[in-house]
Protein backbone atom coordinates (compact mmCIF):
# COMPACT_ATOMS: atom_id res chain seq x y z
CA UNK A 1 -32.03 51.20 -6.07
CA UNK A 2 -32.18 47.29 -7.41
CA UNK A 3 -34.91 45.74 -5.73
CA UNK A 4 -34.81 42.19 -3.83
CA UNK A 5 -37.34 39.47 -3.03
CA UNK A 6 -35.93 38.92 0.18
CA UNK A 7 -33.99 41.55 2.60
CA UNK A 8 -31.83 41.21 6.10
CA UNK A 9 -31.84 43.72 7.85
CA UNK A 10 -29.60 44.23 10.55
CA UNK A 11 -31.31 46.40 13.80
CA UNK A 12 -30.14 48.36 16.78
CA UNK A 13 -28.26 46.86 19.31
CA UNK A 14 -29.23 48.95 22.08
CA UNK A 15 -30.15 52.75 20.95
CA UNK A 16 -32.62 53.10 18.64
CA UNK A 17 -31.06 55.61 16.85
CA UNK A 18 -28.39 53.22 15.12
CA UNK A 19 -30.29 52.41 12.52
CA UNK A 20 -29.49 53.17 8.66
CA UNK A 21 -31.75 55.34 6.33
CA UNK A 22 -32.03 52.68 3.76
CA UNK A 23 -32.81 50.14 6.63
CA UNK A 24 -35.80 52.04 7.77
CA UNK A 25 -36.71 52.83 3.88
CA UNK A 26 -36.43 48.82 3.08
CA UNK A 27 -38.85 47.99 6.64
CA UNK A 28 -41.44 50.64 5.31
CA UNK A 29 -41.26 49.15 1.80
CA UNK A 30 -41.82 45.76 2.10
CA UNK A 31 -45.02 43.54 2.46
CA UNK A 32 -44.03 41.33 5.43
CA UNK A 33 -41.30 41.75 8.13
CA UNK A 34 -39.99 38.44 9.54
CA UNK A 35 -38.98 39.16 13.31
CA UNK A 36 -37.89 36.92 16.30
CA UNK A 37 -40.22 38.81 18.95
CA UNK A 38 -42.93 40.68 17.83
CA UNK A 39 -42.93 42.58 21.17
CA UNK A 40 -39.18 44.23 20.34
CA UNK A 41 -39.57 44.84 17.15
CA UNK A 42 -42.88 46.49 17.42
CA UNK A 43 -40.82 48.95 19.27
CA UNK A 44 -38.57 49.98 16.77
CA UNK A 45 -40.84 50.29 13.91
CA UNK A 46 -43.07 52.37 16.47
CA UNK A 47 -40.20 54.41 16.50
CA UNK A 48 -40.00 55.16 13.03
CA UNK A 49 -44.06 55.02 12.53
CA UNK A 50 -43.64 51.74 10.36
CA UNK A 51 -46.67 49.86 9.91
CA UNK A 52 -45.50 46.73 7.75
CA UNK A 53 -46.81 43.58 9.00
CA UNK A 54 -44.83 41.12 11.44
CA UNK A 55 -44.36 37.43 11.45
CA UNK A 56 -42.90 35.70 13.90
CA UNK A 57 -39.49 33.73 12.89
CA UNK A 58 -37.32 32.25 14.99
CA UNK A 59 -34.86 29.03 16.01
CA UNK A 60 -38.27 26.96 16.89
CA UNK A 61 -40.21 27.48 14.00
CA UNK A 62 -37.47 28.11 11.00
CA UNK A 63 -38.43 24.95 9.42
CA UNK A 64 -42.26 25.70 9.55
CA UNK A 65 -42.04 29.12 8.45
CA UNK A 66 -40.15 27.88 4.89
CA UNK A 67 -43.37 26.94 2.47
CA UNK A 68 -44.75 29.77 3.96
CA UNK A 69 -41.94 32.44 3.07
CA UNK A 70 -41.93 30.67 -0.27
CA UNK A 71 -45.60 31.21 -0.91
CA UNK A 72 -45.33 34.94 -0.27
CA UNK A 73 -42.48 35.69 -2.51
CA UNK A 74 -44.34 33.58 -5.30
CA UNK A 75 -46.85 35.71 -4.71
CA UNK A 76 -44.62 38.82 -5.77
CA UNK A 77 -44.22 40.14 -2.10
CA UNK A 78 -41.16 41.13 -0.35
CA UNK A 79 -39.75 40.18 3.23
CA UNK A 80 -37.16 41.76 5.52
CA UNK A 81 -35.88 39.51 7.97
CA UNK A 82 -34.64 41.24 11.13
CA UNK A 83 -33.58 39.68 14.70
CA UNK A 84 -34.41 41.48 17.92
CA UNK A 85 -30.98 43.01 17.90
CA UNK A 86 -27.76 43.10 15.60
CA UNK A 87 -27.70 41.45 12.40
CA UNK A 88 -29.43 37.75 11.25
CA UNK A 89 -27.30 34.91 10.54
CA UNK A 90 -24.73 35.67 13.23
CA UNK A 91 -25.67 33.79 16.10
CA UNK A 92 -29.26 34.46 15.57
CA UNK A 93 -32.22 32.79 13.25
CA UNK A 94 -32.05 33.44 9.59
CA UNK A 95 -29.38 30.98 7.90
CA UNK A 96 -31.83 27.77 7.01
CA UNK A 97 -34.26 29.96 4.58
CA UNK A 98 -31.37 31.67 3.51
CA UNK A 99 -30.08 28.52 1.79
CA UNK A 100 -33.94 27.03 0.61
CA UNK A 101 -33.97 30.96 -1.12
CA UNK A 102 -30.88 30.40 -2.87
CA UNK A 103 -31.85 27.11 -3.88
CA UNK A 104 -35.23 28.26 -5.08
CA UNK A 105 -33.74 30.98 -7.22
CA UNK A 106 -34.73 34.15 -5.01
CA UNK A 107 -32.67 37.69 -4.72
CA UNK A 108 -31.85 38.28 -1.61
CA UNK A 109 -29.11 41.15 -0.36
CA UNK A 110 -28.55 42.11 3.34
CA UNK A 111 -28.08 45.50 4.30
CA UNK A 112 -24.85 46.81 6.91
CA UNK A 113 -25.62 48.20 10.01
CA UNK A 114 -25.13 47.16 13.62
CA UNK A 115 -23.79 44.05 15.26
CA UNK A 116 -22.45 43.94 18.88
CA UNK A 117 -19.15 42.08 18.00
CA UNK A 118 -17.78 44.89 15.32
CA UNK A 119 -19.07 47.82 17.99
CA UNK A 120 -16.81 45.99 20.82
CA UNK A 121 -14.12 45.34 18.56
CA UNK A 122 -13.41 48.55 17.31
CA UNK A 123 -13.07 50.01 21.03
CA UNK A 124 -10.40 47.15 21.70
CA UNK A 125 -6.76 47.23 20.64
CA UNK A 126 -5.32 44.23 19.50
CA UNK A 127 -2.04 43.17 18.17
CA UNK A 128 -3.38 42.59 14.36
CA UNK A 129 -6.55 41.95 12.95
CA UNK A 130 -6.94 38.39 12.92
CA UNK A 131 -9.06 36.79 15.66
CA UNK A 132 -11.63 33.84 15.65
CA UNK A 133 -15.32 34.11 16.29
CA UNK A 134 -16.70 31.37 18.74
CA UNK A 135 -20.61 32.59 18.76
CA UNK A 136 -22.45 31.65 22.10
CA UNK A 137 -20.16 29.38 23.91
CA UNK A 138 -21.46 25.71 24.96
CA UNK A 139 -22.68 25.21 28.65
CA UNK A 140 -20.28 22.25 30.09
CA UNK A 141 -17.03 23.13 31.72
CA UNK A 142 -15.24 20.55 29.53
CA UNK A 143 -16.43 22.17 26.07
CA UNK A 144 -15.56 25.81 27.23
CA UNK A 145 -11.89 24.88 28.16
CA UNK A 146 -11.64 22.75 24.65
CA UNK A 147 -12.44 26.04 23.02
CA UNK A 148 -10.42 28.07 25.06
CA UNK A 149 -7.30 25.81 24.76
CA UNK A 150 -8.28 25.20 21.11
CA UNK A 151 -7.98 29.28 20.44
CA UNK A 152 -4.49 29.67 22.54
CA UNK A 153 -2.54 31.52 20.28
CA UNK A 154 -5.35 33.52 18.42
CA UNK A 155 -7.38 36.28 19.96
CA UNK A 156 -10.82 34.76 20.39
CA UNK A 157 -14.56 36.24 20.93
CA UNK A 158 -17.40 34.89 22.11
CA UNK A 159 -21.12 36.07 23.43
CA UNK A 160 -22.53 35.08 26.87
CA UNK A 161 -24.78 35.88 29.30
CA UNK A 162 -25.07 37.68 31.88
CA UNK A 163 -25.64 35.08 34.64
CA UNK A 164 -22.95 32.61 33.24
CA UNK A 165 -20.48 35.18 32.02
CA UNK A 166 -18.70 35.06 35.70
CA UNK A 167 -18.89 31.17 35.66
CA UNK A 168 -17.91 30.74 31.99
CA UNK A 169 -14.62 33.05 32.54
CA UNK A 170 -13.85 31.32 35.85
CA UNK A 171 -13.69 28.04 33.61
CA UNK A 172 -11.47 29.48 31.15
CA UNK A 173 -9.29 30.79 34.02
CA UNK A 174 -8.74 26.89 35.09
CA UNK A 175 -6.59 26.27 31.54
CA UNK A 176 -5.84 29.66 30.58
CA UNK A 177 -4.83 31.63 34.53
CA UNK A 178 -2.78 34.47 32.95
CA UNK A 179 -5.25 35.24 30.23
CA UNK A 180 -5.84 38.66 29.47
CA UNK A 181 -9.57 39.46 28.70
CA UNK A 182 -12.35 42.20 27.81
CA UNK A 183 -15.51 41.98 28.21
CA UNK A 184 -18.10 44.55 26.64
CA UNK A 185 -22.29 45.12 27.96
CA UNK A 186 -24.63 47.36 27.50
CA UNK A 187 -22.97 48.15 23.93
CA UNK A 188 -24.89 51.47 22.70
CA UNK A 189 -26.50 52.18 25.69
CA UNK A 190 -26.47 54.67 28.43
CA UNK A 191 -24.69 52.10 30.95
CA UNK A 192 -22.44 50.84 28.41
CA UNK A 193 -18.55 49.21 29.90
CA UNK A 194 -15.91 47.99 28.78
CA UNK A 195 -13.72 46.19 30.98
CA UNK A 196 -9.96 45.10 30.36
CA UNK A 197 -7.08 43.40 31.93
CA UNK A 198 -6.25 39.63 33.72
CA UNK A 199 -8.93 37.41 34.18
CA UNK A 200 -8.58 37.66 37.63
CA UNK A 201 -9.01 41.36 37.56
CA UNK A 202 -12.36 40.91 35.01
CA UNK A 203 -13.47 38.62 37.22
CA UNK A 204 -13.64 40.62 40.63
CA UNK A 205 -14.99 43.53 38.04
CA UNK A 206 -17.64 41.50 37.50
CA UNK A 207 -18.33 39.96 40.67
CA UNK A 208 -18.33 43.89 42.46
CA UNK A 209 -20.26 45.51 39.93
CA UNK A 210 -23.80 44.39 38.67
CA UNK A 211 -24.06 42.02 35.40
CA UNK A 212 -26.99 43.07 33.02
CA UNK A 213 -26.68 42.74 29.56
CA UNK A 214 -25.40 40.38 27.40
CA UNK A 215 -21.15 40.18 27.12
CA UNK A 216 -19.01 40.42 24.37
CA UNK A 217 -15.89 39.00 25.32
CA UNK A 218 -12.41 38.43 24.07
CA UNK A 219 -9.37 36.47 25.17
CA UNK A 220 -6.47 37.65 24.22
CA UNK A 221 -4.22 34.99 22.89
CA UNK A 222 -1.36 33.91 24.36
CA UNK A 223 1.98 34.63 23.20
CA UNK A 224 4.46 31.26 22.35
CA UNK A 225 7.86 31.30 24.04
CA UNK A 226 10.79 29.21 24.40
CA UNK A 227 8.70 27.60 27.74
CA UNK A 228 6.66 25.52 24.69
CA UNK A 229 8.79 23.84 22.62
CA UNK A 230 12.88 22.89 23.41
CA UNK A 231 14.81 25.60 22.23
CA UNK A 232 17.97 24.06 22.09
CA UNK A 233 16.70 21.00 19.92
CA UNK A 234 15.46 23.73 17.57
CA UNK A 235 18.79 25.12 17.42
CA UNK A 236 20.29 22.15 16.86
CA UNK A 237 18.73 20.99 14.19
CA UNK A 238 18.81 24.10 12.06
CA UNK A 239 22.68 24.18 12.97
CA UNK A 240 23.08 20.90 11.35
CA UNK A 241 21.08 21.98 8.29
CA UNK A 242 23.76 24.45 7.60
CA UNK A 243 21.77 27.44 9.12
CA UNK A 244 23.90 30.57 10.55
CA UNK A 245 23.24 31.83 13.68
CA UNK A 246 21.55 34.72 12.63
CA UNK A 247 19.21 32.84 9.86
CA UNK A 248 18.06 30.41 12.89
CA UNK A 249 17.01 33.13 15.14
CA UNK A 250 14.84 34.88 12.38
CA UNK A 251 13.07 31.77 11.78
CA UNK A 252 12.49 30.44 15.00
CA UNK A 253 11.77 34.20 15.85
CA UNK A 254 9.11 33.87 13.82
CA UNK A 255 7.48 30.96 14.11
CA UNK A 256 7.38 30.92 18.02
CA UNK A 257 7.05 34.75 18.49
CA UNK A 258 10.35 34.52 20.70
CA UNK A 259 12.50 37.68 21.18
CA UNK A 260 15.00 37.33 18.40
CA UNK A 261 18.37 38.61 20.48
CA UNK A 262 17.35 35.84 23.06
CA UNK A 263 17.28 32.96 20.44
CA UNK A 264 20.61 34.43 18.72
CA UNK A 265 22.57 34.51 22.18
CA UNK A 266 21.50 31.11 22.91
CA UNK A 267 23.02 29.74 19.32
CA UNK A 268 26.02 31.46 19.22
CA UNK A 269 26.91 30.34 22.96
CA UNK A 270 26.05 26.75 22.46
């Protein structure tokens, strides 16, 4: 196996057991492991009677920890970076000396393993496999609806807490009242729950049962009909292009994910 100067290493999400082989073997390997809370990651290498060394890295002291992290690998050690659960880089620390390693001229490689927003999404069916990934949502009511109005028509995830997940969703529900949504916690765990359906429903869910853990949460997108854009102007103008009826209602079909029959009937009785 190729060896690195610099390893991420994605961790459990919840049970301790979801960790890979070659994870474990890369955390028992190398000289320093870079972790967010020494406190939860002590528990995992405990785990798996690892006794590399910790240092702390996280969103406060990325900057700071940079020379140092240079000065080790120039001294021919190895790091693993890890985050107190999932996988660095996605909405957690890692990404600034990411970019100073890759400037600098240092192998780095990042291992697979777990991550709480490819668990939930594999449990969820969707209508294809395009969606959007919105991290940790801002605070303010305005900013959440932006984003929420802003991802419409895709299907769009996002993390949040578990004391704003009701508030954040009853925002959403203010632009976006028949959105369909499903919300993950506890991913891995013994309590783990996955919750689908109207945001009303999701909401009461939430509000009767008791939030711990932090959400995964999509919102399904919304599907465009004839109700946002004038139908008959469409029509029109593809009519005067020279367009049959049965050419306009594939295209406008597709574009505005409108039942194709409905758009034909509509041209040929106009």
């Amino acid at each position: 196996m190729k060896d690195y100067d610099f390893y991420i290493v994605p961790t459990p999400i919840g049970n301790l057991e979801d960790i890979t082989l070659r994870a474990v073997e890369v955390l028992k390997s190398v000289d320093i492991i870079a972790c967010e809370d020494s406190r939860v990651t002590q528990k995992l290498l405990n785990h798996y009677d690892i006794k590399t060394k910790c240092i702390s890295y996280h969103k406060y002291n990325e900057k700071e920890r940079i020379n140092e992290f240079l000065s080790i690998l120039n001294s021919g050690r190895k790091i693993a970076l890890v985050s107190d659960a999932g996988t660095p880089l996605i909405c957690d620390p890692g990404s600034i000396i990411v970019n100073e390693l890759r400037k600098h001229g240092y192998s780095l490689t990042a291992l697979p393993g777990a991550n709480a927003l490819v668990t939930f999404l594999s449990q969820i069916s969707r209508q294809d496999e395009s969606f959007s990934f919105a991290g940790f949502l801002p605070k303010t009511e305005q900013k959440i609806q932006e984003i929420a109005l802003q991802y419409k028509y895709q299907d769009f995830v996002f993390y949040e807490s578990p004391n704003r997940i009701i508030k954040t969703l009853e925002y959403i529900k203010k632009v976006r009242p028949d959105a369909r949504v499903a919300a993950g916690r506890e991913l891995t765990k013994i309590f783990e729950e996955i919750v689908t359906g109207t945001i009303d429903e999701v909401i009461l869910h939430l509000k009767t049962n008791i939030t711990k853990g932090e959400f995964v949460c999509l919102i399904f997108r919304d599907s465009k009909n004839e109700e946002l854009f004038n139908m008959d102007d469409k029509i029109k103008l593809l009519q005067n292009k020279g367009f049959s009826a049965k050419d306009i209602s594939v295209i406008l079909s597709e574009l505005y994910e409108v039942n194709k029959n409905k758009i034909y009937n509509r041209t040929v009785n106009k």
